[in-house]
Protein backbone atom coordinates (compact mmCIF):
# COMPACT_ATOMS: atom_id res chain seq x y z
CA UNK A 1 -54.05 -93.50 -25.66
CA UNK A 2 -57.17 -94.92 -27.19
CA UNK A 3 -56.11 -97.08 -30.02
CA UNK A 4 -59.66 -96.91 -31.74
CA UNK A 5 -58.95 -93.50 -32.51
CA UNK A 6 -56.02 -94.17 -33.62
CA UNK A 7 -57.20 -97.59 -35.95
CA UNK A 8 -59.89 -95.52 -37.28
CA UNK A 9 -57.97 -92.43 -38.59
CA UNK A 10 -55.84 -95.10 -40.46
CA UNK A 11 -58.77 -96.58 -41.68
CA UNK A 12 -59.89 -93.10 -43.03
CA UNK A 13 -56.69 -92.25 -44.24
CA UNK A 14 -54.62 -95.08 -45.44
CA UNK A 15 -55.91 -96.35 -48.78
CA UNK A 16 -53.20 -98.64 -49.14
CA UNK A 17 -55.26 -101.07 -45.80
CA UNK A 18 -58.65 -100.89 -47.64
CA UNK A 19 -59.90 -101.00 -44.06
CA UNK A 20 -57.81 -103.79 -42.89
CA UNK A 21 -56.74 -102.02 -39.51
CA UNK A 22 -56.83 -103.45 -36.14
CA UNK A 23 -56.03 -103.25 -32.81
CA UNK A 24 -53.59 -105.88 -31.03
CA UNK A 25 -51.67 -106.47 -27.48
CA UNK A 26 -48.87 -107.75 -28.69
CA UNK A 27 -46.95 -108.99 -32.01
CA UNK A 28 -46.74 -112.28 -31.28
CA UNK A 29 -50.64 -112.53 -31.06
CA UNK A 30 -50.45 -110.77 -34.66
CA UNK A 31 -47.75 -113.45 -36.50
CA UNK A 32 -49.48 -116.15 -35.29
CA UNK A 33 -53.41 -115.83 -35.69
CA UNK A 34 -53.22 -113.07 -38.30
CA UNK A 35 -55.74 -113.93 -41.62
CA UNK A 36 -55.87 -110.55 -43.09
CA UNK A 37 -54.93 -110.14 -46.70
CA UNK A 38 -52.26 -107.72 -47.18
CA UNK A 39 -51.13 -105.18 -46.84
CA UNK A 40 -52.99 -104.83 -42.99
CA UNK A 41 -51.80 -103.21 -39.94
CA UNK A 42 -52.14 -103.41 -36.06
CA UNK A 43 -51.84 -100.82 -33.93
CA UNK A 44 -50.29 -102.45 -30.67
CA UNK A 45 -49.64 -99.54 -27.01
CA UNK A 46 -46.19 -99.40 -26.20
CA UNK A 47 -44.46 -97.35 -23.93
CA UNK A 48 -45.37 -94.79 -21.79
CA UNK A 49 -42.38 -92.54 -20.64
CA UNK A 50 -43.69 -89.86 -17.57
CA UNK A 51 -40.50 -86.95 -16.92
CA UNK A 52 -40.13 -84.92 -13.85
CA UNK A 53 -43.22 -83.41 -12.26
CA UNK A 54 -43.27 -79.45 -13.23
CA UNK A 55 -45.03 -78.53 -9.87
CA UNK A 56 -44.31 -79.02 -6.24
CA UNK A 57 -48.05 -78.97 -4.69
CA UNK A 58 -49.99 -80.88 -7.64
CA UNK A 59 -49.85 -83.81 -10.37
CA UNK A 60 -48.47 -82.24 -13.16
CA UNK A 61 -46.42 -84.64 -15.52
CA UNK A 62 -45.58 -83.98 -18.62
CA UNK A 63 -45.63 -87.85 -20.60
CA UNK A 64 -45.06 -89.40 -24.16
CA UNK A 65 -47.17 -92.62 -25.03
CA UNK A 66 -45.86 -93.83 -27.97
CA UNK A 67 -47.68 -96.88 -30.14
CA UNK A 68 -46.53 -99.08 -32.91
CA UNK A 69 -48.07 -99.52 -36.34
CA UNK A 70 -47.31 -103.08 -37.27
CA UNK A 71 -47.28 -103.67 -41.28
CA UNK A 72 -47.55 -106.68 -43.19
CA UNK A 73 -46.59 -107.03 -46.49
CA UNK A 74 -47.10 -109.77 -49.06
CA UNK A 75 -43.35 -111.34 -49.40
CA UNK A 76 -44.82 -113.73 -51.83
CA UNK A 77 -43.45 -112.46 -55.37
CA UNK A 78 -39.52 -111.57 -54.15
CA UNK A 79 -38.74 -113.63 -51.13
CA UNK A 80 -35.61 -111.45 -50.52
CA UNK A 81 -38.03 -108.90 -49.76
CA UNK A 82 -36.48 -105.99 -51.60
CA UNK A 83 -40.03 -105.14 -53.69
CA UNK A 84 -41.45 -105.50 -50.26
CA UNK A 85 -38.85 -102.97 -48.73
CA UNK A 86 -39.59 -100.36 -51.47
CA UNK A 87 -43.28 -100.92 -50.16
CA UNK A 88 -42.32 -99.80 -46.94
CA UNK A 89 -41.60 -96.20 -48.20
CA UNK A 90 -45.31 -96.00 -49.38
CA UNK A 91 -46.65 -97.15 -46.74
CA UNK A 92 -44.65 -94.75 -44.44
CA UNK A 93 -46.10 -92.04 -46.51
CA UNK A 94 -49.32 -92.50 -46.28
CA UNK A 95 -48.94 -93.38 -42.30
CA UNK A 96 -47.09 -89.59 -42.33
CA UNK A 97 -49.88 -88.36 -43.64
CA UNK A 98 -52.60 -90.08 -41.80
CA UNK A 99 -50.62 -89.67 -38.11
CA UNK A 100 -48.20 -86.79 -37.94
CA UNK A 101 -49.51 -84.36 -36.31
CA UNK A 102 -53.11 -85.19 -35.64
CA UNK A 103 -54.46 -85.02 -32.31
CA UNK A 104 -55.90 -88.47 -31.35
CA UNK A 105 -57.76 -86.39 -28.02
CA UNK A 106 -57.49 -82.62 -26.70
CA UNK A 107 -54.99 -83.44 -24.24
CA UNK A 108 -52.47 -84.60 -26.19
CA UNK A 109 -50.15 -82.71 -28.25
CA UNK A 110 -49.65 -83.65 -32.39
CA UNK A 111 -48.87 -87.26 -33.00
CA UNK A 112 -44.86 -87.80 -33.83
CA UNK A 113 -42.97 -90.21 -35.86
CA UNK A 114 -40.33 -92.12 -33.42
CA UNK A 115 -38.74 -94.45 -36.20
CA UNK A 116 -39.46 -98.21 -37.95
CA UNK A 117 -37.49 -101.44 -37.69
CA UNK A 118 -38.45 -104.68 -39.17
CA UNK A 119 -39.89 -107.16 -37.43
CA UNK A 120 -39.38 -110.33 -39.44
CA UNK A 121 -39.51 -111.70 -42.96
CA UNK A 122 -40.71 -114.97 -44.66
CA UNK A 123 -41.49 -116.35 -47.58
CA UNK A 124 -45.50 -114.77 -47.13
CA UNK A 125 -44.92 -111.77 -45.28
CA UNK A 126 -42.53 -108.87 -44.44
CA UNK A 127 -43.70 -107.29 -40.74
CA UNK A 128 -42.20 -103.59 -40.40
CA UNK A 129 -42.95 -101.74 -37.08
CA UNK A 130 -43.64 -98.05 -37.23
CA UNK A 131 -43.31 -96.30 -34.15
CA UNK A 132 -45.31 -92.81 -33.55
CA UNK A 133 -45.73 -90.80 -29.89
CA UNK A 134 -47.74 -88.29 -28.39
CA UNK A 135 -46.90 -85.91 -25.53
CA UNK A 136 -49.43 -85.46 -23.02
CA UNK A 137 -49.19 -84.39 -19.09
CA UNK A 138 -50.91 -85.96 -16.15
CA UNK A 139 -52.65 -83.24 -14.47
CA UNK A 140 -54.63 -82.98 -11.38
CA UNK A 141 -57.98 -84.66 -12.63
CA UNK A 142 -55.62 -87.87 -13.42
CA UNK A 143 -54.74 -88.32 -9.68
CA UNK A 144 -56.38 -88.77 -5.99
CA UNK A 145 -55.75 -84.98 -4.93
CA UNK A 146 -59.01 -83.49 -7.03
CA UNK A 147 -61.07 -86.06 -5.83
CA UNK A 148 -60.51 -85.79 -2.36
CA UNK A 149 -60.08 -81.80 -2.14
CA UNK A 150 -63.57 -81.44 -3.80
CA UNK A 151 -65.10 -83.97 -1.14
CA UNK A 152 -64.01 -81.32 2.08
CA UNK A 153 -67.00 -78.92 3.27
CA UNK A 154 -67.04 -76.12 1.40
CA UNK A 155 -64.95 -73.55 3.83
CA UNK A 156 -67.57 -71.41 5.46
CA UNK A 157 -65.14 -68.41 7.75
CA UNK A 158 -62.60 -68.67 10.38
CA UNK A 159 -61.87 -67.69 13.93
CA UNK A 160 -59.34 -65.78 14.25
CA UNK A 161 -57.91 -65.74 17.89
CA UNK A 162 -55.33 -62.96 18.81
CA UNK A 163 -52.87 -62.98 21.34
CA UNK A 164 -51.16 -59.71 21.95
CA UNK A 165 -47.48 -59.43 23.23
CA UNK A 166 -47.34 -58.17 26.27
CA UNK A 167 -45.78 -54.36 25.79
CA UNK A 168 -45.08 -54.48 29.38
CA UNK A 169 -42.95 -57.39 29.29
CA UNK A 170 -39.36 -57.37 30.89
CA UNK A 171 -37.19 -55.86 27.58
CA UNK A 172 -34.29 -58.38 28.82
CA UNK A 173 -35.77 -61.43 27.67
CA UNK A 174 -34.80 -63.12 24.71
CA UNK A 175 -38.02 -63.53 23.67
CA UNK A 176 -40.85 -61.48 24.49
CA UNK A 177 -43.40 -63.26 23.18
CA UNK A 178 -47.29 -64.18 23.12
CA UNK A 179 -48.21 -65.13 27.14
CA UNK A 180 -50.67 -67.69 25.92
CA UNK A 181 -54.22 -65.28 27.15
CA UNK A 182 -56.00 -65.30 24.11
CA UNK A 183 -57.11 -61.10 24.08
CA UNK A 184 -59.60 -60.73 21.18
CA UNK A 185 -61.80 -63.50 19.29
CA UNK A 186 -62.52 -62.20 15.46
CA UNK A 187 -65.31 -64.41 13.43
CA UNK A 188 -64.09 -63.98 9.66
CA UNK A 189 -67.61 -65.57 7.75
CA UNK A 190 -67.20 -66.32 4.18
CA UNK A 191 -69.87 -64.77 2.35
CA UNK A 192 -70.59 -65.63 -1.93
CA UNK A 193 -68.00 -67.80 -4.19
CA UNK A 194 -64.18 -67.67 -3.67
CA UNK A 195 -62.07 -66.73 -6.66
């Protein structure tokens, strides 16, 4: 999933980050080098979880990528964090609002909201992970089967070669089958686009 899409529409939509919204690998990278006043956020990929394939003879693979929304909240005033955790709610709402059910890209269904934790508190900063997921499906573009069907020739005709059973053939055999003379040669030419 792109996550500028993603830091952007929280950027548009989430008054509360004044445009402090950014994109991260990992939270650890966040805590330690992070210098935005709060409250900011970082929008960090997680998981991607493919299911079964739905078809036998092509990619098609229904898959959630979900992402995390990483909060931090000034801890400064109550280092308990309890006017931090009522911040949280707010937050969350205006993340509902921004996320659920947007479409970061056409091939992906409406975003989701797959929970929050927290992350850690000190006496600066409370850090509350929201989670949100999208359900997309790998289809045949995504994979090396496209790609290498549309390099082949375009298919031209056939030859068709026929060879007859033998009516004459000796009823008692088990099988009276094709003696291997090809009888009749039919050119099938393609002619115009195939549907």
């Amino acid at each position: 999933m792109n996550l500028e899409l993603i830091i952007s529409q929280l950027r548009t939509y989430c008054p509360s980050f004044a445009t402090r919204v950014a994109g991260a690998a990992d939270f650890a990278v966040v805590q330690e080098s992070t210098a935005l006043l709060s409250p900011c956020a970082f929008v960090i990929p997680m998981d991607d979880s493919p299911e079964v394939s739905i078809s036998q003879n092509a990619v098609r693979v229904p898959m959630q990528e979900t992402f995390g929304v990483i909060v931090a909240l000034d801890n400064r005033l109550d280092e308990r964090g309890q006017a931090s955790g009522i911040s949280v709610d707010a937050i969350r709402a205006e993340l509902w609002a921004a996320l659920l059910g947007w479409q970061p890209e056409p091939r992906y269904d409406g975003v989701v909201y797959e929970g929050g934790s927290l992350l850690t508190i000190d006496r600066a900063r409370l850090w509350w992970r929201f989670e949100f997921g999208a359900y997309m499906e790998i289809g045949p573009g995504d994979g090396f089967q496209e790609g290498a069907l549309a390099a082949l020739p375009a298919f031209a005709g056939m030859d068709m070669k026929v060879d007859l059973i033998d009516p004459a053939a000796d009823p008692n055999l088990s099988y009276p089958g094709p003696d291997g003379r090809i009888e009749h040669n039919v050119p099938v030419p393609v002619t115009g686009d195939l549907p």
